[in-house]
Protein backbone atom coordinates (compact mmCIF):
# COMPACT_ATOMS: atom_id res chain seq x y z
CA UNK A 1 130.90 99.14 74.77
CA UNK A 2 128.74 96.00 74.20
CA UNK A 3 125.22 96.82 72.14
CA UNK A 4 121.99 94.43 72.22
CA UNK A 5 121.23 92.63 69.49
CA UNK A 6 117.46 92.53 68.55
CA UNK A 7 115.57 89.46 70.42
CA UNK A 8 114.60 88.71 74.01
CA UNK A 9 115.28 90.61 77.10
CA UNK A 10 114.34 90.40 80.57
CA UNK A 11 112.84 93.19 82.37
CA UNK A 12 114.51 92.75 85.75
CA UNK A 13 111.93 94.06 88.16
CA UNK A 14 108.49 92.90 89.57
CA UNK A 15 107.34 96.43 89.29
CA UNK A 16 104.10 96.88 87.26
CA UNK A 17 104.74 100.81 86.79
CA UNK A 18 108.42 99.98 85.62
CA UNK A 19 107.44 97.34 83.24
CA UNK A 20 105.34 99.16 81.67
CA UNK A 21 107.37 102.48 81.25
CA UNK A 22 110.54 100.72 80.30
CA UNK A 23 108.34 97.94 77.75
CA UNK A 24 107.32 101.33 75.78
CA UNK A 25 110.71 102.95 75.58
CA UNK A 26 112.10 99.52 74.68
CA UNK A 27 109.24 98.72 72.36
CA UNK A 28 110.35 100.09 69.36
CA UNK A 29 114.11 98.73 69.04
CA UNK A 30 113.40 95.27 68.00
CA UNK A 31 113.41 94.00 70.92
CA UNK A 32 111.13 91.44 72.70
CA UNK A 33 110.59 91.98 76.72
CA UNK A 34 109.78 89.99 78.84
CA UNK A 35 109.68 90.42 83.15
CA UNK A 36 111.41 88.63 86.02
CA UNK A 37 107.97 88.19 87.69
CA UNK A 38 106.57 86.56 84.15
CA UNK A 39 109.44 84.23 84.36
CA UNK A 40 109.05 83.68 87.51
CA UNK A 41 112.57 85.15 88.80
CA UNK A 42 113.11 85.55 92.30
CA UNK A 43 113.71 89.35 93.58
CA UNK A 44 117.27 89.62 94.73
CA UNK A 45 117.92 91.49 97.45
CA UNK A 46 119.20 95.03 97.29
CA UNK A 47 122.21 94.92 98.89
CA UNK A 48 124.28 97.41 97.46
CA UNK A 49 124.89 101.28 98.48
CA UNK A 50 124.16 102.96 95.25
CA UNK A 51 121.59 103.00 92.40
CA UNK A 52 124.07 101.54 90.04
CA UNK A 53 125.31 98.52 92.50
CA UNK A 54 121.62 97.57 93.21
CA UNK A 55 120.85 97.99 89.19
CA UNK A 56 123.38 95.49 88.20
CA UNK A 57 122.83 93.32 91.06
CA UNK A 58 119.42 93.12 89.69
CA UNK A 59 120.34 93.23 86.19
CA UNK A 60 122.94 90.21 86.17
CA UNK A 61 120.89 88.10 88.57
CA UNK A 62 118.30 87.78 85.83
CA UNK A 63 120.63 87.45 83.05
CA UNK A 64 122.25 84.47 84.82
CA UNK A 65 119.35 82.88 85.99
CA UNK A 66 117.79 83.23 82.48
CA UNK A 67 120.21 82.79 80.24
CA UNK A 68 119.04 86.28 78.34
CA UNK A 69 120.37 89.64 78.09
CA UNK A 70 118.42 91.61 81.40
CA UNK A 71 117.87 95.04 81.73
CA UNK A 72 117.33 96.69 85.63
CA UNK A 73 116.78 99.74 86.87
CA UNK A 74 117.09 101.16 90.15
CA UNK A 75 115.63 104.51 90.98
CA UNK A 76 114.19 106.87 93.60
CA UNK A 77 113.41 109.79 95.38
CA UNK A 78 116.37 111.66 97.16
CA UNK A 79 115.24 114.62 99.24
CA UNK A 80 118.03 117.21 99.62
CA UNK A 81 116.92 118.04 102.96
CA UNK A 82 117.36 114.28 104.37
CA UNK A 83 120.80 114.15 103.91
CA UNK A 84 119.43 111.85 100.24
CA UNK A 85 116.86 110.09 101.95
CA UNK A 86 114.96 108.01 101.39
CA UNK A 87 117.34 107.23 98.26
CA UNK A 88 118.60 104.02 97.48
CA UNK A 89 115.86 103.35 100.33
CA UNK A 90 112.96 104.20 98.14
CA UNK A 91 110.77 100.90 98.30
CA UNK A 92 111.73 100.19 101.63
CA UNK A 93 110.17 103.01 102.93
CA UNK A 94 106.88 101.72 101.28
CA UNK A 95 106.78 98.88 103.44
CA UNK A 96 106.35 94.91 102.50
CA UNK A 97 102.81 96.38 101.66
CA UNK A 98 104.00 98.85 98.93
CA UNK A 99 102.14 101.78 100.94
CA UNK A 100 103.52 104.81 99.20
CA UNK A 101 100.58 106.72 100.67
CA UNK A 102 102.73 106.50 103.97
CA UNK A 103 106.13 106.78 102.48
CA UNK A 104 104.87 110.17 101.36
CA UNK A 105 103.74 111.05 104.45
CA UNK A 106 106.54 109.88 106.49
CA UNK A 107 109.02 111.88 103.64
CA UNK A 108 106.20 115.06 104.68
CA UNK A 109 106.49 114.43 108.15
CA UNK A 110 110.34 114.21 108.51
CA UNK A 111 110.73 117.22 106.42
CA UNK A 112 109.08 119.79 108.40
CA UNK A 113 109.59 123.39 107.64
CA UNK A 114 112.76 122.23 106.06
CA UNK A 115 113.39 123.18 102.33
CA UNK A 116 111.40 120.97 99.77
CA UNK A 117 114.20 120.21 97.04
CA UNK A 118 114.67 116.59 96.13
CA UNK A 119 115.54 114.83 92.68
CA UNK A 120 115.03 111.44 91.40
CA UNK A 121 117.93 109.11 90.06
CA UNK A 122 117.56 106.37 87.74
CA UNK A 123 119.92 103.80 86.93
CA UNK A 124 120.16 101.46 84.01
CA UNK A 125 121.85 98.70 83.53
CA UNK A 126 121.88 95.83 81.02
CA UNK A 127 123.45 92.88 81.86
CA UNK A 128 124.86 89.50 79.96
CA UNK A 129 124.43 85.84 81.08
CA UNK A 130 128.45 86.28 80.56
CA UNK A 131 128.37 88.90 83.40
CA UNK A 132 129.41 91.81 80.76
CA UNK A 133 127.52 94.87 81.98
CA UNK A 134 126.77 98.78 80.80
CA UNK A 135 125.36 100.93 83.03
CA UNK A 136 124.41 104.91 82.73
CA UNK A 137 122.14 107.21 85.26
CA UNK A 138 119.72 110.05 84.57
CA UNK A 139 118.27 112.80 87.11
CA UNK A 140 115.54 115.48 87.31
CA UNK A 141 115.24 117.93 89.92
CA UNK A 142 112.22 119.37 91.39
CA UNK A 143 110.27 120.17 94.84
CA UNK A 144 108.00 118.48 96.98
CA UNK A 145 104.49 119.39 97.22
CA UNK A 146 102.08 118.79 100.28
CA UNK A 147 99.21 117.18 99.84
CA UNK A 148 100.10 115.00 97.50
CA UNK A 149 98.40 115.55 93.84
CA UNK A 150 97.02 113.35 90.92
CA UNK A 151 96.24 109.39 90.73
CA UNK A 152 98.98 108.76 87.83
CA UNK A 153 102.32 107.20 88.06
CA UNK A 154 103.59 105.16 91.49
CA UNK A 155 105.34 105.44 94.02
CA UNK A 156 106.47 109.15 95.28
CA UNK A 157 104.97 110.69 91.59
CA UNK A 158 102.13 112.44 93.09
CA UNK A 159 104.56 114.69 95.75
CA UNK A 160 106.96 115.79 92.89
CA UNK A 161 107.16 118.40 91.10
CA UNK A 162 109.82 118.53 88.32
CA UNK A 163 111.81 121.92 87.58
CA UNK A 164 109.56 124.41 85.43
CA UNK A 165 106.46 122.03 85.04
CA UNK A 166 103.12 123.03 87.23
CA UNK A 167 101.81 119.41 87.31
CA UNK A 168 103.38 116.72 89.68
CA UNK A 169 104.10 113.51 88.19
CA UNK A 170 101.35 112.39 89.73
CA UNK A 171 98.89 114.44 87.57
CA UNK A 172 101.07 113.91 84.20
CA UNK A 173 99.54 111.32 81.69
CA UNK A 174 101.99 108.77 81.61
CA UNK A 175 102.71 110.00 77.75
CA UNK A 176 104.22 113.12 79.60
CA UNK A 177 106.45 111.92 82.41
CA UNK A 178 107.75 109.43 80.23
CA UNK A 179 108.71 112.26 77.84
CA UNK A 180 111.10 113.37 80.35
CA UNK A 181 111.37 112.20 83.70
CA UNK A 182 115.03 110.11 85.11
CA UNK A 183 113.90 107.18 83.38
CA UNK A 184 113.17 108.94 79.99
CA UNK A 185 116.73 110.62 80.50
CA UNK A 186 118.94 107.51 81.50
CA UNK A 187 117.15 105.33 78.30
CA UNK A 188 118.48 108.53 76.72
CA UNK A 189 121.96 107.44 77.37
CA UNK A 190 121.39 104.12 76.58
CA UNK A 191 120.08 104.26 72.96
CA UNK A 192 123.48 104.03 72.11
CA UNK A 193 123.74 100.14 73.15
CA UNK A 194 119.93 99.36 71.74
CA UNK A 195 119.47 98.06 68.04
CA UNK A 196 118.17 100.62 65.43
CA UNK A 197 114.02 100.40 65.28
CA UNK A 198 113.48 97.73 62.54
CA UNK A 199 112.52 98.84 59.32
CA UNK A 200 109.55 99.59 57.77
CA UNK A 201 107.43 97.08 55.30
CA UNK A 202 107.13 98.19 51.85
CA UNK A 203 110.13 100.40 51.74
CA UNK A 204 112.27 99.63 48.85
């Protein structure tokens, strides 16, 4: 197992939602992020069949093209009912447009009567300009609901409902998703690679 040392990193994804969420839990290990789309990285394209082959796809592609450690993540909605769709699929299904307004309602649509349970994977991986990578995965499961509820979050956050919680992410502050949600859980798993929060001022 390789660990980070405190310095740069590259967020790899032109997500505004993701940079965010993953700048905060990465905030506070010494460690100064930066995103593909600041550096003006191209998006690779998603070729792979899993979370983790598109997440280090992503991940080493920055790495190599910056010359920095990159972190990527690769996430999204899997509906049991769909046979895992939309999946790996996620973003697709949002269009060149990013509508998720109609990848929710297409998800709504194809479901039908059909039961509601879905989960959301994440995958992290950090990469090395050396091509050295470490990768782990978190999930939450949950139901769909229908209409879709709240403003907060992206993507499918306002249609899910996580296990034992009566808000959708959708209608979470962002404080409280990223308290737990398959992001939260994954970043879990990788605190072992991260440096230790730098120390504070004054303490002898």
């Amino acid at each position: 197992m390789r660990l980070l040392e405190p310095g740069r990193l590259v967020l790899a994804t032109h997500n505004p939602g993701k940079v965010v969420e993953l700048a905060e839990l990465l905030g506070p290990h010494g460690l100064d992020v930066v995103s593909a789309g600041a550096l003006g990285l191209p998006e690779p394209e998603e070729t792979e069949d899993s979370f983790i082959g598109n997440a280090r796809l992503k991940a080493l592609s920055a790495a190599t093209l910056s010359g920095l450690p990159a972190i990527a993540d690769d996430s999204g909605l899997c509906v049991d009912a769909l046979d895992g769709a939309p999946g790996i699929y996620s973003a697709r299904w949002a269009g060149l447009a990013k509508d998720f307004s109609g990848a929710m309602a297409r998800v709504n649509d194809e479901l039908g009567d059909k039961p509601r349970t879905a989960h959301f994977i994440c995958a992290l991986c950090v990469a090395w300009p050396d091509g050295h990578t470490e990768v782990v995965e978190g999930r939450v499961d949950g139901t769909l609901v229908w209409p879709p509820r709240g403003g907060n979050g992206f993507g499918y956050d306002p249609m899910f409902l996580m296990a034992g919680r009566d808000q959708t992410y959708g209608e979470m502050t962002r404080a409280e998703k990223e308290a737990d949600n398959h992001r939260a859980r994954a970043f879990g798993s990788l605190k072992a690679l991260l440096p230790s929060s730098p120390p504070l001022q004054g303490r002898g």
